[in-house]
PDB file of N, CA and C in Angstrom:
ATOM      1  N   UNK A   1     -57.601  66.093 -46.309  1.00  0.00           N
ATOM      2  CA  UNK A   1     -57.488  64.729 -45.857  1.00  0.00           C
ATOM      3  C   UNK A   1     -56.792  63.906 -46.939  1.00  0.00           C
ATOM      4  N   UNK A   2     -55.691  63.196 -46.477  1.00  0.00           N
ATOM      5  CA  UNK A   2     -54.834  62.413 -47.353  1.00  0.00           C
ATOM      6  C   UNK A   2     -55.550  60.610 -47.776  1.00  0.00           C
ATOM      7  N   UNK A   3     -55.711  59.892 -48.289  1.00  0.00           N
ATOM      8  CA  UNK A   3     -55.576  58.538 -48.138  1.00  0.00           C
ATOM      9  C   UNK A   3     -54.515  57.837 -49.076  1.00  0.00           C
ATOM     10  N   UNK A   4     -54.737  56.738 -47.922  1.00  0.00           N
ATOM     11  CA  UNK A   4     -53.296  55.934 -48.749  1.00  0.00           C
ATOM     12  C   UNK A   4     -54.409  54.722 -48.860  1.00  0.00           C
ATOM     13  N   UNK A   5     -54.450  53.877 -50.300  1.00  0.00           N
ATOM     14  CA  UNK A   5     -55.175  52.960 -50.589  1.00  0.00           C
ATOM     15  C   UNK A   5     -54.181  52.011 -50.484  1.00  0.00           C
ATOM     16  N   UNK A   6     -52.998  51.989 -50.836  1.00  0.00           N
ATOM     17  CA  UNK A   6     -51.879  50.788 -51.488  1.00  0.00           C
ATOM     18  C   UNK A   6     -51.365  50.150 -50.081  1.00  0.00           C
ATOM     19  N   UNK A   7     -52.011  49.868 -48.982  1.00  0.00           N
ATOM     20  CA  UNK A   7     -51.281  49.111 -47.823  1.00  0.00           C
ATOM     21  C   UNK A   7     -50.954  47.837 -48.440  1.00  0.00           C
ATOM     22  N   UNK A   8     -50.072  47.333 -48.005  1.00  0.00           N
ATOM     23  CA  UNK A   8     -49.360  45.963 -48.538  1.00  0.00           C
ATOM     24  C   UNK A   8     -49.502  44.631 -46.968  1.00  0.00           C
ATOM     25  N   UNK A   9     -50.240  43.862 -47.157  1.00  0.00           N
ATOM     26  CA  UNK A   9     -50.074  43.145 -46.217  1.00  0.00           C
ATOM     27  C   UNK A   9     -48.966  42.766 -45.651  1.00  0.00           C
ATOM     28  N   UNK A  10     -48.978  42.608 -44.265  1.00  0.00           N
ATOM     29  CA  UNK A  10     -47.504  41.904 -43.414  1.00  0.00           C
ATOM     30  C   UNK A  10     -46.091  42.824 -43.851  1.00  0.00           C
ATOM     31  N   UNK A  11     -46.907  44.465 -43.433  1.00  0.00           N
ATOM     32  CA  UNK A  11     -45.645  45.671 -43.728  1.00  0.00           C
ATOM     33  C   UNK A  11     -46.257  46.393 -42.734  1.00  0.00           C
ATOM     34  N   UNK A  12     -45.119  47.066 -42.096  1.00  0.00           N
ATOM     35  CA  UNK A  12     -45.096  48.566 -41.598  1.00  0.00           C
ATOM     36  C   UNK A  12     -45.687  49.589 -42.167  1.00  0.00           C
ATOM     37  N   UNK A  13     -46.128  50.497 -41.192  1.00  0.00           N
ATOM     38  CA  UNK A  13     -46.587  51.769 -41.932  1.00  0.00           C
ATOM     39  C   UNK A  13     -46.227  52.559 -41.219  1.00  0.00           C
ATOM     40  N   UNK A  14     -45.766  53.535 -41.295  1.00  0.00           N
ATOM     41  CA  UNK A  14     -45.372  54.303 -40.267  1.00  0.00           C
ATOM     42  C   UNK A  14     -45.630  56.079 -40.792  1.00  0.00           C
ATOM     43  N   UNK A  15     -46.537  56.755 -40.156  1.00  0.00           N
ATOM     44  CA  UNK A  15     -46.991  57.678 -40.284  1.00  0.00           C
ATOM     45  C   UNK A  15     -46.126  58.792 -39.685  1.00  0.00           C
ATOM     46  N   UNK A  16     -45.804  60.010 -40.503  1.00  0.00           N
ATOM     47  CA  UNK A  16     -45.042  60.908 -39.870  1.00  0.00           C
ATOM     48  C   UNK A  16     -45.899  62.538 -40.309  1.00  0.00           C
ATOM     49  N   UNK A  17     -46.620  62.780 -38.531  1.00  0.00           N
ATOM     50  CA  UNK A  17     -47.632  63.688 -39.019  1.00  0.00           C
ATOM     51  C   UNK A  17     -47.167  65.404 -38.526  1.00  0.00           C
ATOM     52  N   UNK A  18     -46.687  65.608 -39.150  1.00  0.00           N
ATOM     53  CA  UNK A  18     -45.884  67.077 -39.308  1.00  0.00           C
ATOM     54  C   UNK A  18     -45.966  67.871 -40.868  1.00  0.00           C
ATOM     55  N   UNK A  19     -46.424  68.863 -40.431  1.00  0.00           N
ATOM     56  CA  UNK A  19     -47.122  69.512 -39.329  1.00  0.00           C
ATOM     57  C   UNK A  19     -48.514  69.072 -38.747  1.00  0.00           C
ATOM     58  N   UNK A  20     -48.559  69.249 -37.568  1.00  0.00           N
ATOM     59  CA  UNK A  20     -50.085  68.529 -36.794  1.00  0.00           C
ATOM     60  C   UNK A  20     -51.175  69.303 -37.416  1.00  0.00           C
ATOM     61  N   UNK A  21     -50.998  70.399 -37.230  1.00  0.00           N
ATOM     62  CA  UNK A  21     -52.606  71.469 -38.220  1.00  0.00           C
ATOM     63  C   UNK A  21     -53.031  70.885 -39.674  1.00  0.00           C
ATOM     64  N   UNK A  22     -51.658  70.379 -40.335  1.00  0.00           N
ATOM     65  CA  UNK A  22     -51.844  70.317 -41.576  1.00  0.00           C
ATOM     66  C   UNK A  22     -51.899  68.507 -42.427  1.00  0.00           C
ATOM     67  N   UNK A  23     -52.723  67.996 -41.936  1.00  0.00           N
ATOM     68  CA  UNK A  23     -53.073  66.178 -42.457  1.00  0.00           C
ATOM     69  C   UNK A  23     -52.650  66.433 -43.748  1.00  0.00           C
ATOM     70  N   UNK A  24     -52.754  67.039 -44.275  1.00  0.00           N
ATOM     71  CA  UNK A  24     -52.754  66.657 -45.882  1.00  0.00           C
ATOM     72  C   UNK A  24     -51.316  66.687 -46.433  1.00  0.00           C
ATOM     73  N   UNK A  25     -50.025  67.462 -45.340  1.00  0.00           N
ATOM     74  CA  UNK A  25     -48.672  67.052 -45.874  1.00  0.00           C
ATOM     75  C   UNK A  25     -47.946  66.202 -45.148  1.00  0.00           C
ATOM     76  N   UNK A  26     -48.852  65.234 -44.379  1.00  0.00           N
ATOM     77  CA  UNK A  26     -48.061  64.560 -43.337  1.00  0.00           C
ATOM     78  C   UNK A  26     -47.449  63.314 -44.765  1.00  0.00           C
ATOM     79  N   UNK A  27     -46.781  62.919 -44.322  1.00  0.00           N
ATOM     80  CA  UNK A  27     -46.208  61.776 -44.953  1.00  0.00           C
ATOM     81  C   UNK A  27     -46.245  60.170 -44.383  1.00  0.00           C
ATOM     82  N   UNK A  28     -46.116  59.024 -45.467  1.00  0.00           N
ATOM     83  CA  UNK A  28     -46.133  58.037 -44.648  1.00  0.00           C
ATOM     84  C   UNK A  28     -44.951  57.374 -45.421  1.00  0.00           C
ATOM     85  N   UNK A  29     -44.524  56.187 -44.223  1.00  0.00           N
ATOM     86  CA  UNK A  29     -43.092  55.189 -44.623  1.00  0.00           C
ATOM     87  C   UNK A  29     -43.696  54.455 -44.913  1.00  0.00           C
ATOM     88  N   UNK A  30     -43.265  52.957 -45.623  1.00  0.00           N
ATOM     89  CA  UNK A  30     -43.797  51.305 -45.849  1.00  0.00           C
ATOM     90  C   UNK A  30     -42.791  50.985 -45.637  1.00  0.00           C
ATOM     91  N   UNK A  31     -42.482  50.100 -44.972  1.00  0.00           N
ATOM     92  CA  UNK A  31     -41.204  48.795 -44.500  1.00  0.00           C
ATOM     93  C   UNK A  31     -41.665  47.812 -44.650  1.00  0.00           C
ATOM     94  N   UNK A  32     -41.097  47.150 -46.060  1.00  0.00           N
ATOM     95  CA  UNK A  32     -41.447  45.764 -46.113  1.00  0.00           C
ATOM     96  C   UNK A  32     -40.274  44.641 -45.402  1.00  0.00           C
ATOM     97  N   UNK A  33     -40.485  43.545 -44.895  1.00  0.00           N
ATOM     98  CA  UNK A  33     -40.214  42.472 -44.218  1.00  0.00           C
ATOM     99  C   UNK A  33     -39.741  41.630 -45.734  1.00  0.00           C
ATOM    100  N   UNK A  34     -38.732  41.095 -45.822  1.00  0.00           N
ATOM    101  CA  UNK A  34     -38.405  40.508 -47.161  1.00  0.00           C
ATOM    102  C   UNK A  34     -38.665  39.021 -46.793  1.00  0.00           C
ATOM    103  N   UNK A  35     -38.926  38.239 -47.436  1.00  0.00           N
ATOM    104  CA  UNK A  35     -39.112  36.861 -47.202  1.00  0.00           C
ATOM    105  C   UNK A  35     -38.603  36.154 -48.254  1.00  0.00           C
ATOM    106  N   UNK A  36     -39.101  34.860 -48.138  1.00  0.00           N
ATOM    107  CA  UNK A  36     -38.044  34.348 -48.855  1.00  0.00           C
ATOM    108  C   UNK A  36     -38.732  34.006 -50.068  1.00  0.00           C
ATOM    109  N   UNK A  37     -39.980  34.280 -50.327  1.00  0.00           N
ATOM    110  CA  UNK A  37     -40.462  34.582 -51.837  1.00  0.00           C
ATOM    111  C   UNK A  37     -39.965  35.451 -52.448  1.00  0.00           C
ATOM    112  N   UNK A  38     -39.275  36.695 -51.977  1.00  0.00           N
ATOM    113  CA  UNK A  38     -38.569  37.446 -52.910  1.00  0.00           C
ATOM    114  C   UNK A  38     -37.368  36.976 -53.163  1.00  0.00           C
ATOM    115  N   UNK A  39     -36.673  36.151 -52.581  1.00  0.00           N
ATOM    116  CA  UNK A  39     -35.557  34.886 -53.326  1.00  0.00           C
ATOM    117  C   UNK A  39     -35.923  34.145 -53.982  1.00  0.00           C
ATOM    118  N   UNK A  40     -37.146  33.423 -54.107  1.00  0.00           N
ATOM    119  CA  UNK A  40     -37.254  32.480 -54.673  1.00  0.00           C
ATOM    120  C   UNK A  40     -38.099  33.490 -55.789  1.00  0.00           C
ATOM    121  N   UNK A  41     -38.212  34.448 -55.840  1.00  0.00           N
ATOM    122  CA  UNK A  41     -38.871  35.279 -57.317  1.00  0.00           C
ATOM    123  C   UNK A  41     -37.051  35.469 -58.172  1.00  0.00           C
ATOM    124  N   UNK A  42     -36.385  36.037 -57.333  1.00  0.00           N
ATOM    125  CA  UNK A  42     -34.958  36.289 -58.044  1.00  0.00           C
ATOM    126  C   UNK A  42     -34.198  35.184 -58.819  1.00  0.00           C
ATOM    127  N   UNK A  43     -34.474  33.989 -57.916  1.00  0.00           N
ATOM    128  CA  UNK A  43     -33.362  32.745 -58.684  1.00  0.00           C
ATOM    129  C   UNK A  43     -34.657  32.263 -59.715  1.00  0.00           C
ATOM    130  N   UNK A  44     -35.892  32.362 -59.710  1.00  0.00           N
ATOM    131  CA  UNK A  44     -36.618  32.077 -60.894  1.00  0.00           C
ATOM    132  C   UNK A  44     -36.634  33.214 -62.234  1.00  0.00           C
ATOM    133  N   UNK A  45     -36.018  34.532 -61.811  1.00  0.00           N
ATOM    134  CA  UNK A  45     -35.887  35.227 -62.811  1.00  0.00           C
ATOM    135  C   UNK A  45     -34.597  34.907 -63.403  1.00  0.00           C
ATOM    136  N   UNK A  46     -33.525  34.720 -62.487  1.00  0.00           N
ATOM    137  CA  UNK A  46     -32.075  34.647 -63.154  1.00  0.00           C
ATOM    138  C   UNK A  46     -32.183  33.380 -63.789  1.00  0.00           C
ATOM    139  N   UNK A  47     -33.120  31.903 -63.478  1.00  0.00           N
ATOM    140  CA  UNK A  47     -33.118  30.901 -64.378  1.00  0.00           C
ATOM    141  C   UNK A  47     -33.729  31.266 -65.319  1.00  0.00           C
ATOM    142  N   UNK A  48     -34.940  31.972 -65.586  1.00  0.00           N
ATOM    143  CA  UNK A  48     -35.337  32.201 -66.647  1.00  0.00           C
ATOM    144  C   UNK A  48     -34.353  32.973 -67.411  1.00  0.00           C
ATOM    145  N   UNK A  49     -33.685  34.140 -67.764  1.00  0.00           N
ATOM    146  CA  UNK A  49     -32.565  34.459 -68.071  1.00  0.00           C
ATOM    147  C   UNK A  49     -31.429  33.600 -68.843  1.00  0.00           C
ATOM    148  N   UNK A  50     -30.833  32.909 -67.651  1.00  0.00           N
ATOM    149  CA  UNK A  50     -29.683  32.091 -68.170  1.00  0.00           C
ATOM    150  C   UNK A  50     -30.916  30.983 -69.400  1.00  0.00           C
ATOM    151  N   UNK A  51     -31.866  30.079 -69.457  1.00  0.00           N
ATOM    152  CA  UNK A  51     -32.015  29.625 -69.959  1.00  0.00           C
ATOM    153  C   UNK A  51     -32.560  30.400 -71.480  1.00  0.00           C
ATOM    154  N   UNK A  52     -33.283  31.382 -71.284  1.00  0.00           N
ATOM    155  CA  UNK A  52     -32.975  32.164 -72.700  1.00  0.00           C
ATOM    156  C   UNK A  52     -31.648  33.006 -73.192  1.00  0.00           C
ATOM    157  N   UNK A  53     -30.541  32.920 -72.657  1.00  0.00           N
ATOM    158  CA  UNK A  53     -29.548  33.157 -72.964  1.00  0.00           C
ATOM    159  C   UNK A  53     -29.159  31.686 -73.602  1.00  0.00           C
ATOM    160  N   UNK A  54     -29.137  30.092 -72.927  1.00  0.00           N
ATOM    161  CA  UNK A  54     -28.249  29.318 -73.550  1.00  0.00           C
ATOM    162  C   UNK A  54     -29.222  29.179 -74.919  1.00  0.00           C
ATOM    163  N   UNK A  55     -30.617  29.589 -74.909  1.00  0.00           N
ATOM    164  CA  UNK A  55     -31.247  29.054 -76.392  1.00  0.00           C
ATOM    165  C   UNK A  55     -30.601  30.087 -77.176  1.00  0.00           C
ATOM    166  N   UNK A  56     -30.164  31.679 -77.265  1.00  0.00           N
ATOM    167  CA  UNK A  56     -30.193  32.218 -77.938  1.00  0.00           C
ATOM    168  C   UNK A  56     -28.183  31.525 -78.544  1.00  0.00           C
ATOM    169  N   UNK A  57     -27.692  31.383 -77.400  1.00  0.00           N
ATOM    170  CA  UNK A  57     -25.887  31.047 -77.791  1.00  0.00           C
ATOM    171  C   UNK A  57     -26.332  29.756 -78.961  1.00  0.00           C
ATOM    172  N   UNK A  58     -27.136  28.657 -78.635  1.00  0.00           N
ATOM    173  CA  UNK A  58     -27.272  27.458 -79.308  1.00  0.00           C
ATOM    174  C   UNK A  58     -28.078  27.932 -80.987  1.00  0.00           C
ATOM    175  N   UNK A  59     -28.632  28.925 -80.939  1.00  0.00           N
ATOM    176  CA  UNK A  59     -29.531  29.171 -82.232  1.00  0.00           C
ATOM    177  C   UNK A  59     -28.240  30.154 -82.668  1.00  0.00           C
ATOM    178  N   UNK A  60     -27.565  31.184 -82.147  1.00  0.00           N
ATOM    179  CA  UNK A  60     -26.443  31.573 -83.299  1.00  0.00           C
ATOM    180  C   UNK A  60     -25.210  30.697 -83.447  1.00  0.00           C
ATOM    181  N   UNK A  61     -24.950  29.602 -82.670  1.00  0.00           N
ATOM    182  CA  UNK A  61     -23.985  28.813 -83.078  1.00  0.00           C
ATOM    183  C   UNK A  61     -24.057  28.215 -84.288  1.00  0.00           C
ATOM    184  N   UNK A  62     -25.561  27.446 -84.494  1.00  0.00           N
ATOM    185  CA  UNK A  62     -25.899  27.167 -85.270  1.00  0.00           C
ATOM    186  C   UNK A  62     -26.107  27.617 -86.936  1.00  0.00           C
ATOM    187  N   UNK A  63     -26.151  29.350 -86.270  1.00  0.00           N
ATOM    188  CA  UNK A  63     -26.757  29.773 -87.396  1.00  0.00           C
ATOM    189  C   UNK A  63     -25.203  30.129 -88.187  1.00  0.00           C
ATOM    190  N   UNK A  64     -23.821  30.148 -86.862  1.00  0.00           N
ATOM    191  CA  UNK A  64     -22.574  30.776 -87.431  1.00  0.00           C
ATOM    192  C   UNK A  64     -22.259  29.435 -88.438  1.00  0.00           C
ATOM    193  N   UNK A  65     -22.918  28.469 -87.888  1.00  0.00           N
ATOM    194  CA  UNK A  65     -22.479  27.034 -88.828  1.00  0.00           C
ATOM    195  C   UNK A  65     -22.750  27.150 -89.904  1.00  0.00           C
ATOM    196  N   UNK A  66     -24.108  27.286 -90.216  1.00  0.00           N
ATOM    197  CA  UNK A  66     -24.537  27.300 -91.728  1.00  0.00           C
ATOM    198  C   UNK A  66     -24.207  28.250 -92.278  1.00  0.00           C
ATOM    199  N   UNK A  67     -23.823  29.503 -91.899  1.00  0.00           N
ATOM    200  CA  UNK A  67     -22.738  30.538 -92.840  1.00  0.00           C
ATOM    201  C   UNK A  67     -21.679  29.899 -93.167  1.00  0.00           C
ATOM    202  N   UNK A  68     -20.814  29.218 -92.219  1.00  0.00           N
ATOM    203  CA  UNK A  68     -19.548  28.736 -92.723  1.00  0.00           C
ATOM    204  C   UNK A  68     -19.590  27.868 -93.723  1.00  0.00           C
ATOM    205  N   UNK A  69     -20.634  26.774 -93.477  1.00  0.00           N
ATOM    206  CA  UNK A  69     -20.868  26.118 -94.513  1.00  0.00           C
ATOM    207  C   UNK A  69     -21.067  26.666 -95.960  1.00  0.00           C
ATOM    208  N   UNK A  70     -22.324  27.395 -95.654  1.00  0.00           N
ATOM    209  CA  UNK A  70     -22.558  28.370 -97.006  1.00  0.00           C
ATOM    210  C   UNK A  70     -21.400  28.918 -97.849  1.00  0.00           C
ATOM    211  N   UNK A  71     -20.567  29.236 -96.965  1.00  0.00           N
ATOM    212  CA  UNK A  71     -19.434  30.507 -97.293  1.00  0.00           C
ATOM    213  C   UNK A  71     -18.582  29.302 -98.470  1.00  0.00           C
ATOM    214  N   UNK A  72     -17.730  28.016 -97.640  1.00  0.00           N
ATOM    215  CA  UNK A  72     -17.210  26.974 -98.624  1.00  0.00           C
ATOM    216  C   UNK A  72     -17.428  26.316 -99.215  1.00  0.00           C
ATOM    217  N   UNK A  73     -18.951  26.296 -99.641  1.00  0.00           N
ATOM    218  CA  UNK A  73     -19.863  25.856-100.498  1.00  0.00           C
ATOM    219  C   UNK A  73     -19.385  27.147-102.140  1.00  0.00           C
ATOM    220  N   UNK A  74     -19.709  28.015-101.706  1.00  0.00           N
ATOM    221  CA  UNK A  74     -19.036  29.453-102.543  1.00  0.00           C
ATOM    222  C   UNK A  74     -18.102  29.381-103.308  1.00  0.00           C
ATOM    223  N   UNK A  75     -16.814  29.081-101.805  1.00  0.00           N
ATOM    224  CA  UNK A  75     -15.549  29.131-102.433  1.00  0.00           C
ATOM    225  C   UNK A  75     -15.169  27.867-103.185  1.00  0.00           C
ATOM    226  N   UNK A  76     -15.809  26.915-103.737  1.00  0.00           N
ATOM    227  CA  UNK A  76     -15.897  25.733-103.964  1.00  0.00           C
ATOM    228  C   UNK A  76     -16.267  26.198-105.978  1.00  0.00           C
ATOM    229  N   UNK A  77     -17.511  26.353-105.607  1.00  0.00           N
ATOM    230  CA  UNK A  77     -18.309  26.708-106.997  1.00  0.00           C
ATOM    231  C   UNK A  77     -17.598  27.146-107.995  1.00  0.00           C
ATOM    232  N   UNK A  78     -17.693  26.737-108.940  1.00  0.00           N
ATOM    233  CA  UNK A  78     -16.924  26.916-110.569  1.00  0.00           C
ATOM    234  C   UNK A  78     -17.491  28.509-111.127  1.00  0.00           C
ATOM    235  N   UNK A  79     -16.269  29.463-110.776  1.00  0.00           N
ATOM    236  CA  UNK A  79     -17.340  30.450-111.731  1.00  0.00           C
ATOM    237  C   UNK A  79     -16.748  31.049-113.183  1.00  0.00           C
ATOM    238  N   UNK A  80     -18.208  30.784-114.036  1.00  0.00           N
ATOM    239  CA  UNK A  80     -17.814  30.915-115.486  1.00  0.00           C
ATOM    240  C   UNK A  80     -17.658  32.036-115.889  1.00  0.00           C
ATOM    241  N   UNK A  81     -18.094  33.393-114.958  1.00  0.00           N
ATOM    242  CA  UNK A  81     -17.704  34.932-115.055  1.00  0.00           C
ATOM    243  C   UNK A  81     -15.851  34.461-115.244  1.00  0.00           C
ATOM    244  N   UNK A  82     -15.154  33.966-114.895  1.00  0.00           N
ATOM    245  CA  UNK A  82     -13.404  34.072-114.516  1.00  0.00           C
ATOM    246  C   UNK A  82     -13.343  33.649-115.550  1.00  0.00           C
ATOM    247  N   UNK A  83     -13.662  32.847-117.051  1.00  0.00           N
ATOM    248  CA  UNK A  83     -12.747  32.030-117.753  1.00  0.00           C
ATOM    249  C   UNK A  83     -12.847  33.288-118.969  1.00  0.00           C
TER     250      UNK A  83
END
């Protein structure tokens, strides 16, 4: 004897019982019905996304700044190793 615990509310099930002698290799389908919570799960993942993408562009822009800075701060400096 097979059981299936994982039924999913407001889905198909569709049982395919072959061979008839044998329950325990019958197989079953799930057809889920898509709604429109699984759109509105997708455009809340892709916003989440794009918005940790623009923090990460804004924190290395930043961070390419203060290298540059750093860098002609460098090329600036008097060094007494050269004289």
């Amino acid at each position: 004897m097979k059981e299936w615990t994982a039924i999913i509310p407001n889905s198909q099930l569709i049982v395919i019982p072959f061979p008839q002698n044998q329950p325990s290799s019958w197989s079953a389908k799930l057809y889920l019905t898509p709604s429109n919570s699984v759109l509105l799960t997708a455009i809340a993942l892709i916003g989440v996304c794009v918005f940790i993408l623009v923090i990460i562009g804004i924190l290395h822009w930043k961070e390419k700044k203060a290298d540059d800075r750093e860098k002609r701060q460098e090329a600036h400096r008097f060094h007494f190793d050269a004289m």
